[in-house]
Protein backbone atom coordinates (compact mmCIF):
# COMPACT_ATOMS: atom_id res chain seq x y z
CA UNK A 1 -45.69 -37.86 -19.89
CA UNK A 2 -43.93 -35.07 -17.47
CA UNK A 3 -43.63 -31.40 -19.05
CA UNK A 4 -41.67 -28.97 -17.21
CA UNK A 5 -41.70 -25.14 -18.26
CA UNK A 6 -39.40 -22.65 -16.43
CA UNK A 7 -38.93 -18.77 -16.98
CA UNK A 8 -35.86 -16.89 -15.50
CA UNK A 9 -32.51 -17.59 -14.42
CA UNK A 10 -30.44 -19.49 -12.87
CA UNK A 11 -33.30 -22.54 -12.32
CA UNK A 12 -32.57 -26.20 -12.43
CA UNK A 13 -34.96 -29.16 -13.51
CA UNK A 14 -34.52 -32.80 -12.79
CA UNK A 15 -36.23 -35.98 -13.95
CA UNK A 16 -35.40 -39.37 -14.47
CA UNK A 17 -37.11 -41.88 -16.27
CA UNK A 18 -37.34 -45.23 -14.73
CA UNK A 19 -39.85 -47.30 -17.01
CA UNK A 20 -39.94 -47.92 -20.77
CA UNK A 21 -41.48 -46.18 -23.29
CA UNK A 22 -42.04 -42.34 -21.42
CA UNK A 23 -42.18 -39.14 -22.78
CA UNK A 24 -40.90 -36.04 -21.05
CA UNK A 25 -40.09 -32.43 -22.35
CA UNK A 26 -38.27 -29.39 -20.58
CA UNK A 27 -38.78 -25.65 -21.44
CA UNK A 28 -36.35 -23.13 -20.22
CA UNK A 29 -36.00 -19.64 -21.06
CA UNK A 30 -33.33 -17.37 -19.67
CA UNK A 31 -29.89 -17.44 -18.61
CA UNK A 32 -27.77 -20.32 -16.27
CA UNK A 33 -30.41 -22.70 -16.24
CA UNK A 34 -29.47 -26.58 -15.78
CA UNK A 35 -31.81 -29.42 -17.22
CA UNK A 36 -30.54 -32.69 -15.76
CA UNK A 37 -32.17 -36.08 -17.34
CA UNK A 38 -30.88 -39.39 -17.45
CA UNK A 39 -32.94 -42.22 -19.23
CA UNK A 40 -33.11 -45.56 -17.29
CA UNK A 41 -35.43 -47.35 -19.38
CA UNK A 42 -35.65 -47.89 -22.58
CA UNK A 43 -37.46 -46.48 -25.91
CA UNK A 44 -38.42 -43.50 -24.10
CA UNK A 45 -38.23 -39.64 -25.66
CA UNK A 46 -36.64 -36.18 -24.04
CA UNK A 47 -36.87 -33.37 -25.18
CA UNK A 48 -35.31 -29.83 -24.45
CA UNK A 49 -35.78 -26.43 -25.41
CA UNK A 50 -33.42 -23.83 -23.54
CA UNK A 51 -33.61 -20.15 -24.82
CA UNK A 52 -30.88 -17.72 -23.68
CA UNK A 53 -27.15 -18.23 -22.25
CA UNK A 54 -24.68 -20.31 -19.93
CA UNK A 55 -27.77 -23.22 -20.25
CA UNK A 56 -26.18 -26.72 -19.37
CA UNK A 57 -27.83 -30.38 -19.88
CA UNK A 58 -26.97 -32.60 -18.07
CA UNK A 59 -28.08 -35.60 -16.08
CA UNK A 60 -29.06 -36.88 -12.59
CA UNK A 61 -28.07 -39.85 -10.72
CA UNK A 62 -31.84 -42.33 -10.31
CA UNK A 63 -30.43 -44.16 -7.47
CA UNK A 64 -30.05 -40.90 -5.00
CA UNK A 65 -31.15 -38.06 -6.99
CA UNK A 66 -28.03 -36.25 -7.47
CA UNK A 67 -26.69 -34.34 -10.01
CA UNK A 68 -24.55 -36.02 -12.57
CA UNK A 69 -22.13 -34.06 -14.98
CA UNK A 70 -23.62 -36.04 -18.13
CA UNK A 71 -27.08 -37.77 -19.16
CA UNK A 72 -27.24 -41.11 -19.42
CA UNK A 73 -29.07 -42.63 -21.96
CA UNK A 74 -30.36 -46.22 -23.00
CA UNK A 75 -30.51 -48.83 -25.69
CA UNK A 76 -33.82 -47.17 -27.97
CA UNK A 77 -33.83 -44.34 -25.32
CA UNK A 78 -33.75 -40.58 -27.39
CA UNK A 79 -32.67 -37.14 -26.75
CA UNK A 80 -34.05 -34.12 -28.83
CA UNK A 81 -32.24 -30.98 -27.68
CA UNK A 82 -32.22 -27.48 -28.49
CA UNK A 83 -30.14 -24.51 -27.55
CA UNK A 84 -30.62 -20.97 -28.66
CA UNK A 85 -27.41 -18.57 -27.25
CA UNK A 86 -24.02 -18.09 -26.62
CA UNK A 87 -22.16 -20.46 -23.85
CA UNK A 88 -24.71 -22.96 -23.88
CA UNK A 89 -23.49 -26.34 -23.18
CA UNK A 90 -24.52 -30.23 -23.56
CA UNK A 91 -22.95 -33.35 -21.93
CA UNK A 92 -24.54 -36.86 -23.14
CA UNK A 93 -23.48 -40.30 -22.55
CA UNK A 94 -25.93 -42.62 -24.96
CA UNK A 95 -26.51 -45.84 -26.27
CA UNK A 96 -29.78 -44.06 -28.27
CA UNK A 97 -30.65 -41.97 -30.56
CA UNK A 98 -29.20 -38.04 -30.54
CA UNK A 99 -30.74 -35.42 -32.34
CA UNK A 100 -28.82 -31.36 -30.97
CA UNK A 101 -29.41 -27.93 -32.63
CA UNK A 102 -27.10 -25.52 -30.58
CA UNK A 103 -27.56 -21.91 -32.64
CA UNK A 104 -25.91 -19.04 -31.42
CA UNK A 105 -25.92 -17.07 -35.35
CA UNK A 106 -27.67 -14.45 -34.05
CA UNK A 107 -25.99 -13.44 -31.13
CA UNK A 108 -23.89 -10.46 -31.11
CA UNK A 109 -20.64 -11.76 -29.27
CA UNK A 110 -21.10 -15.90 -30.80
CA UNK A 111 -19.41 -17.19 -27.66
CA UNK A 112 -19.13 -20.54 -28.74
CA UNK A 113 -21.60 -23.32 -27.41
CA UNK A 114 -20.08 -27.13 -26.84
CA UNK A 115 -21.57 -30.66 -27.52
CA UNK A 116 -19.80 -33.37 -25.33
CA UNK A 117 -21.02 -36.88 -27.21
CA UNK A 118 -19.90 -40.10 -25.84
CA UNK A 119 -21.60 -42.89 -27.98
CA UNK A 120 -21.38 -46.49 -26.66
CA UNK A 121 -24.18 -48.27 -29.03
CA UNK A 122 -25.70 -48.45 -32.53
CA UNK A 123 -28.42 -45.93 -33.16
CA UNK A 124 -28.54 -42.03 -35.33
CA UNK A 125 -26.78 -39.01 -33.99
CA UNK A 126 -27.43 -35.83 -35.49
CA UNK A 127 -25.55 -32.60 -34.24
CA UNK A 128 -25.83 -29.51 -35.60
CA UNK A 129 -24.08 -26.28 -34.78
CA UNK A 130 -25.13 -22.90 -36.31
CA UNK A 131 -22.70 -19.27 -35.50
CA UNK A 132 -18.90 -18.95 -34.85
CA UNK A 133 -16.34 -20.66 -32.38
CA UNK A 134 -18.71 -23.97 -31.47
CA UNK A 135 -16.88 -26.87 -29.84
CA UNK A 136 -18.01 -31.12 -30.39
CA UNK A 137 -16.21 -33.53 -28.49
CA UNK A 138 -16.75 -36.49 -29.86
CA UNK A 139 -15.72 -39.89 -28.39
CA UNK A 140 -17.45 -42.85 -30.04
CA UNK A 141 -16.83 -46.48 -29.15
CA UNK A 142 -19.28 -48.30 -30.50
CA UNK A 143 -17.28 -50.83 -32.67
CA UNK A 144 -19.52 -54.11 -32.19
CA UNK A 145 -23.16 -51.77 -32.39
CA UNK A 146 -21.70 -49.36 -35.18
CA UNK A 147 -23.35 -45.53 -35.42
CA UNK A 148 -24.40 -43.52 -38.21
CA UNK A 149 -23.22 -39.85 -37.41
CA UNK A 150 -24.55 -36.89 -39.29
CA UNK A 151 -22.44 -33.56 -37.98
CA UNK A 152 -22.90 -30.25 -39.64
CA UNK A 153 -21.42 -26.67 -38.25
CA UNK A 154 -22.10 -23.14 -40.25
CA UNK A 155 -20.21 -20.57 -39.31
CA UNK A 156 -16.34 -19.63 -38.28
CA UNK A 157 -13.90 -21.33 -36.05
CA UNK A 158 -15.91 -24.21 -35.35
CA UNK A 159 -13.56 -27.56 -33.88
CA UNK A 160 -14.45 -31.24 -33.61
CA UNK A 161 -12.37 -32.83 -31.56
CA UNK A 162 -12.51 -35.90 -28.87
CA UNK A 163 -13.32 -35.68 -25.17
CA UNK A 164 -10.74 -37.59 -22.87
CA UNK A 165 -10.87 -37.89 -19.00
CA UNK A 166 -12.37 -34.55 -18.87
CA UNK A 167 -9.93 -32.71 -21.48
CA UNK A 168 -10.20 -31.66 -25.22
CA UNK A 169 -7.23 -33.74 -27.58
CA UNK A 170 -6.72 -33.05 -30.68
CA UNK A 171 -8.29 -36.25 -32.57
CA UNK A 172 -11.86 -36.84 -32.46
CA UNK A 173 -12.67 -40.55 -31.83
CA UNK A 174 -14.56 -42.77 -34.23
CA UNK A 175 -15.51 -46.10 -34.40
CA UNK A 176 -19.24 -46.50 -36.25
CA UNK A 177 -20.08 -47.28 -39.42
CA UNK A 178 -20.79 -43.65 -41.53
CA UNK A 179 -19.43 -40.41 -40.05
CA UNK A 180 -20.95 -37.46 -42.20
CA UNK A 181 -19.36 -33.81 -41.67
CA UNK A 182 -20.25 -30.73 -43.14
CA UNK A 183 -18.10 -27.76 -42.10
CA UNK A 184 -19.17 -24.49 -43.85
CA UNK A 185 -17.43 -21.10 -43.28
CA UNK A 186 -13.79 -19.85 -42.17
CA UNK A 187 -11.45 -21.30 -40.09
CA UNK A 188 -12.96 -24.36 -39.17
CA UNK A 189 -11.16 -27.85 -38.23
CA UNK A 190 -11.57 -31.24 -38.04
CA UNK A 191 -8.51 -33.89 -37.29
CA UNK A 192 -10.37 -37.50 -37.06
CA UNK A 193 -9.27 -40.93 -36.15
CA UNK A 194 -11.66 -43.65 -37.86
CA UNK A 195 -10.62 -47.32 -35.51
CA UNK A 196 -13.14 -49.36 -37.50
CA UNK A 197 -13.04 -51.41 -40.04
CA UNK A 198 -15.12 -50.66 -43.17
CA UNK A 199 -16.18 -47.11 -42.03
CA UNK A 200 -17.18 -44.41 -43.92
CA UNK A 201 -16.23 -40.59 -43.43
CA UNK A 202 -17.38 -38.01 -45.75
CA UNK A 203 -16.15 -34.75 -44.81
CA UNK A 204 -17.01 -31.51 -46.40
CA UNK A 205 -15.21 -28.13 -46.19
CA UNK A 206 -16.75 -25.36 -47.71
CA UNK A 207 -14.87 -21.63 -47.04
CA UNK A 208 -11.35 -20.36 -46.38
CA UNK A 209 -8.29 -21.42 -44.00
CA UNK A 210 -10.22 -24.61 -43.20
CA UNK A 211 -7.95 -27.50 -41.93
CA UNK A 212 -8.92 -31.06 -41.60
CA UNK A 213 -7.48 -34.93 -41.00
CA UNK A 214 -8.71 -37.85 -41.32
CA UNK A 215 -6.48 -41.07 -40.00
């Protein structure tokens, strides 16, 4: 079990789990922090509480210890991630289970926080996005292992849309078995493209000048 606590800004923590089965848990508080994690083994737990704004998680690279834009994550590995602020920001690549609160509802300016999901495998993602102009990027692939998604955003101007070679299109990507959204508040959007066969997608709109898709 590793715990790391950090107060202030503008900090960085690494760690990398190599084994099966380990536990780890980062605590940051302030502004421009970076928590980088990547999961090697399997059936292990993160977890991650950043307070405060411009926070990123991301990952690290086990076989030299660099940084890496986005965690990695194994078969039965988990990520439980929090985010309290405005700009905050988390990039994931997993075949495990994904459980995000971003919340910036109590912020004065809402700058809008961003979930970048790439899902390769069958396990339970959970994202959930609480204030005004909040960004998902969802790219799942997982045809042959198919995901359950749950997705829910409160607030205005929310977007989910699909992460490409490093830009934003306009079609989130899905390819599990049950895609749940819940979009409540003004001026949110959702344009979808379900590739497998048998899904389910129950979306949910609750508000005014909402716009959504589903292919």
């Amino acid at each position: 079990y590793i715990e790391v606590k950090q107060t202030g800004d503008e900090n960085i923590a690494e760690q990398t789990v190599l084994g099966n089965s380990n536990q780890a848990k980062f605590t940051q508080a302030g502004n421009n922090n970076e928590a980088r994690t990547s999961q090697v083994g399997n059936a292990g737990n993160v977890q991650i509480l950043q307070q405060g704004n411009a926070n990123i998680v991301g990952g690290v690279d086990a076989s030299n210890n660099t940084a890496l834009a986005t965690a990695v994550f194994n078969n039965g590995a988990s990520l439980d991630a929090k985010q309290y602020g405005d700009n905050n920001k988390l990039f994931v690549n997993t075949a495990g289970n994904l459980n995000v609160t971003q919340d910036n509802s109590l912020s004065g300016t809402q700058t809008g926080n961003t979930i970048q999901d790439t899902q390769t495998s069958t396990e339970t993602i959970n994202l959930d996005q609480k204030g005004d102009n909040n960004l998902i990027w969802l790219k799942n692939t997982s045809a042959a292992n198919a995901a359950d998604f749950d997705i829910d955003q409160e607030g205005d101007g929310n977007k989910v849309a699909k992460f490409v070679n490093g830009t934003v299109s306009e079609t989130a990507l899905f390819n599990g078995a049950f895609l749940d959204i819940d979009q409540t508040g003004d001026n949110n959007s959702l344009n979808l493209d379900s590739q497998s066969s048998g899904a389910i997608v129950d979306v949910m709109q609750s508000g005014s000048n909402n716009w959504a898709s589903v292919i």
